[in-house]
C-alpha atoms as a PDB file:
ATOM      1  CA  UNK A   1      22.328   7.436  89.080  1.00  0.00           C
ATOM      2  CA  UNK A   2      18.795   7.188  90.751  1.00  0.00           C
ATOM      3  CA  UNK A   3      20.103   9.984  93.231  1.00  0.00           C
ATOM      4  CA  UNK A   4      21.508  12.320  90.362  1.00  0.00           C
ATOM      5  CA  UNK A   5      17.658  11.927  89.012  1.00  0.00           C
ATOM      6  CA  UNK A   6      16.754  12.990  91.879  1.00  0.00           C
ATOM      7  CA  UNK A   7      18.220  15.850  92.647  1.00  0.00           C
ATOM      8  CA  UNK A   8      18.127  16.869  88.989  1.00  0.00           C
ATOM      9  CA  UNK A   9      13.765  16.566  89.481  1.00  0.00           C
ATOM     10  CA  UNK A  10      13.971  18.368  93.053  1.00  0.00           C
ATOM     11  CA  UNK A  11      15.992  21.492  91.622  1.00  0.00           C
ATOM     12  CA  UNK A  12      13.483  21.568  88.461  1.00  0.00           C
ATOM     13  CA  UNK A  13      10.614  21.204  90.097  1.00  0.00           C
ATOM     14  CA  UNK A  14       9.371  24.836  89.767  1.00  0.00           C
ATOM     15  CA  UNK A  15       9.220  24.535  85.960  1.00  0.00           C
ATOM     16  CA  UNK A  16       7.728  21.176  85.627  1.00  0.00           C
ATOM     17  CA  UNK A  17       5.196  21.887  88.586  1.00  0.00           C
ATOM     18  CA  UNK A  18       4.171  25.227  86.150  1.00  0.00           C
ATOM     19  CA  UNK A  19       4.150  23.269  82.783  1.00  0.00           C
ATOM     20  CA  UNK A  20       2.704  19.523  83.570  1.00  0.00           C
ATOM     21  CA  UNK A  21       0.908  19.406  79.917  1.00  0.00           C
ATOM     22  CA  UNK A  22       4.306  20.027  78.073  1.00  0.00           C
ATOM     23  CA  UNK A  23       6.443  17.568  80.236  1.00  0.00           C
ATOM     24  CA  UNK A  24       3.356  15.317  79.989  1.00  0.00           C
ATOM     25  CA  UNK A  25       3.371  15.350  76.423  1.00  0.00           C
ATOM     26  CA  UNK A  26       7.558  15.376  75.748  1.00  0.00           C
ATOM     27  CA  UNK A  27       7.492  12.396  77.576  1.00  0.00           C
ATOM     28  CA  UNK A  28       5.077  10.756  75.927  1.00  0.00           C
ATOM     29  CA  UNK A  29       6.836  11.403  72.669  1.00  0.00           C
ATOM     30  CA  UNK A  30      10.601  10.551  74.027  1.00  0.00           C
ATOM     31  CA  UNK A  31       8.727   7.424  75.068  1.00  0.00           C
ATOM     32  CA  UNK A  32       7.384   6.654  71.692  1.00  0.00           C
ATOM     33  CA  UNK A  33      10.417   7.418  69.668  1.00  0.00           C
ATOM     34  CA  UNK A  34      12.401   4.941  72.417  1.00  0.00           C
ATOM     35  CA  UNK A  35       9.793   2.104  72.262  1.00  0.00           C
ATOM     36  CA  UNK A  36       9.808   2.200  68.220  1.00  0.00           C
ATOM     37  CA  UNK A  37      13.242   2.513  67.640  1.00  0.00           C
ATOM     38  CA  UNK A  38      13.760  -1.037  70.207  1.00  0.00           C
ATOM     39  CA  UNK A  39      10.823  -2.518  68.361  1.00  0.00           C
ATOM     40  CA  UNK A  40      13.054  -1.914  65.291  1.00  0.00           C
ATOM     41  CA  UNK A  41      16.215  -3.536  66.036  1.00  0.00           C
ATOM     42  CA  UNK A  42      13.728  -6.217  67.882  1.00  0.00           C
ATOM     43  CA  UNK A  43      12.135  -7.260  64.443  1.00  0.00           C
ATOM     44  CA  UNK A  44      15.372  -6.699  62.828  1.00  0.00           C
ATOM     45  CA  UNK A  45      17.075  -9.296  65.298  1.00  0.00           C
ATOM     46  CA  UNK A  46      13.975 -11.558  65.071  1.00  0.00           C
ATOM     47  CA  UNK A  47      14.048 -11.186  61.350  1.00  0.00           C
ATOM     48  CA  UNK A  48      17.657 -12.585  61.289  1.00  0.00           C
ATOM     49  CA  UNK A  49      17.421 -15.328  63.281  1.00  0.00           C
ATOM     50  CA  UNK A  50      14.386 -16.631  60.954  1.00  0.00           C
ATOM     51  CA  UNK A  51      16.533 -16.318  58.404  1.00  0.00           C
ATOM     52  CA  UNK A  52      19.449 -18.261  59.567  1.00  0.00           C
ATOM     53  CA  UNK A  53      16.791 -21.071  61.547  1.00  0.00           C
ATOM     54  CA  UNK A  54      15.651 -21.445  57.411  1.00  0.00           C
ATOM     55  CA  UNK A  55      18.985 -21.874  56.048  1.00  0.00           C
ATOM     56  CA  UNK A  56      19.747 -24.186  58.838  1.00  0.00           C
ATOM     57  CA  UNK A  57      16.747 -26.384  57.821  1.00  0.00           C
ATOM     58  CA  UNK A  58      17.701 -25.984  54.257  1.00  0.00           C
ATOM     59  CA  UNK A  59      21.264 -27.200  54.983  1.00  0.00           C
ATOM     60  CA  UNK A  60      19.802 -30.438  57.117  1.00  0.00           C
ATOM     61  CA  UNK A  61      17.416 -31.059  54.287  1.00  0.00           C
ATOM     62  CA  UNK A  62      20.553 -31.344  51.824  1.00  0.00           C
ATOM     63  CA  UNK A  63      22.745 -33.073  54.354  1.00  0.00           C
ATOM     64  CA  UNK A  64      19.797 -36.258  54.709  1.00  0.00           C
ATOM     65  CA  UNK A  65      19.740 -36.502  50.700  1.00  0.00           C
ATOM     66  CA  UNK A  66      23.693 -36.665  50.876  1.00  0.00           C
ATOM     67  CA  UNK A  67      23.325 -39.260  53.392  1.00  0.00           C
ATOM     68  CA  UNK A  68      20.881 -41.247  51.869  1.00  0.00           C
ATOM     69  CA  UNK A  69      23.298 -40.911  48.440  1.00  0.00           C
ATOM     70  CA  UNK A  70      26.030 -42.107  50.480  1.00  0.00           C
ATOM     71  CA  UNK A  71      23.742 -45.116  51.963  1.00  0.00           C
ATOM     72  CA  UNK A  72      23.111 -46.175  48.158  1.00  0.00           C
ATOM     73  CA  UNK A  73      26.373 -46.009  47.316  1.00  0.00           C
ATOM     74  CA  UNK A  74      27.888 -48.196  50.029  1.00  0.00           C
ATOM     75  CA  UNK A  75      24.956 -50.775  49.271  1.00  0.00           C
ATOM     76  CA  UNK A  76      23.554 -50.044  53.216  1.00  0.00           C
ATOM     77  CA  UNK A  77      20.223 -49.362  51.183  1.00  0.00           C
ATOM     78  CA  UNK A  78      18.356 -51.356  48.338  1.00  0.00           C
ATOM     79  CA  UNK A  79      19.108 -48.441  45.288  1.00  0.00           C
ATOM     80  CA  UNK A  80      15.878 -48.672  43.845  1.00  0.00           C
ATOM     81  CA  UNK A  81      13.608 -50.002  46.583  1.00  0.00           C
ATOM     82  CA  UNK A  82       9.786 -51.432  45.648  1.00  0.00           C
ATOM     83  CA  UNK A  83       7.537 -48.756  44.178  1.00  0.00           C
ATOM     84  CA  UNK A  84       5.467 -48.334  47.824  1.00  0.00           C
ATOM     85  CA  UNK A  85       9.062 -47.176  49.389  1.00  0.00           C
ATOM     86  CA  UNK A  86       8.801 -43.681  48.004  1.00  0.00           C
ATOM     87  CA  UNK A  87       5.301 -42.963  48.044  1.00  0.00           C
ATOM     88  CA  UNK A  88       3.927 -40.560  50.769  1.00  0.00           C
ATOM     89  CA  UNK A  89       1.629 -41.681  53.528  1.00  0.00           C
ATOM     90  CA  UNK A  90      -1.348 -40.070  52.127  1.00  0.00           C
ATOM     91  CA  UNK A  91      -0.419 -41.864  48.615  1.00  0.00           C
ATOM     92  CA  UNK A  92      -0.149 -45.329  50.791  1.00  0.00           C
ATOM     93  CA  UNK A  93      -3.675 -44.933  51.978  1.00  0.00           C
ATOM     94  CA  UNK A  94      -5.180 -44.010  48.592  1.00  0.00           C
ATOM     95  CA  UNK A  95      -3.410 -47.092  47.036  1.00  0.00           C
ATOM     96  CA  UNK A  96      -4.707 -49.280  49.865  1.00  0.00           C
ATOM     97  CA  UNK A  97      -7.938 -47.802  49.539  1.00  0.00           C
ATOM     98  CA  UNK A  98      -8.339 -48.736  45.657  1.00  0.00           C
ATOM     99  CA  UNK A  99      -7.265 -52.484  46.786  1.00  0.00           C
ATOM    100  CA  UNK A 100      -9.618 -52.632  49.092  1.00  0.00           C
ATOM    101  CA  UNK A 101     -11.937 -51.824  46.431  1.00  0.00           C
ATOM    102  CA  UNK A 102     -11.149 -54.003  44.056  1.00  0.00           C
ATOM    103  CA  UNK A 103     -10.973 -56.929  46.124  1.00  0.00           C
ATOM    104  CA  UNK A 104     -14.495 -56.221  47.531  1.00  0.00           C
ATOM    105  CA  UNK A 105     -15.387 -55.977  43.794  1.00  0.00           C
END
């Protein structure tokens, strides 16, 4: 391949060595077209797999409330729980917070 090249350059060398602007420029712009069309199909792959990574987290999300519906059910779980159980961590802290409060008061 590299030798076809080659020998391709070596025979065409009188026409290239007389117009260095035009080959300079064509191959700039074969260059261009080439790296936009692969950054294309690059985003377009990239694209994709973001796509399927957030239907993949979508599908775990739903498979850990199945789980914990299943848990319920086979009484592994307290069904209700206390009222602290479902409250974020944030919402823990403010609710300690207020205690704290009204203890000191």
């Amino acid at each position: 391949m590299w030798k076809d090249a080659i020998e391709i350059l070596q025979k065409e060398w009188g026409v290239l060595s007389s117009a260095p602007w035009a080959f300079a420029i064509s191959s700039v712009v074969v260059f261009s077209v080439a790296f936009t069309a692969i950054k294309w199909r690059y985003d377009g792959i990239v694209e994709n797999l973001r796509e399927r990574l957030e239907t993949m987290k979508e599908r775990l999300t739903a498979k850990d409330t199945q789980l914990d519906e299943y848990r319920e059910r086979l009484h592994l779980v307290p069904a209700s729980g206390s009222e602290f159980s479902r409250l974020t961590h944030a919402e823990l802290k403010q609710r300690t917070l207020k205690l704290v409060d009204d203890l000191r008061k």
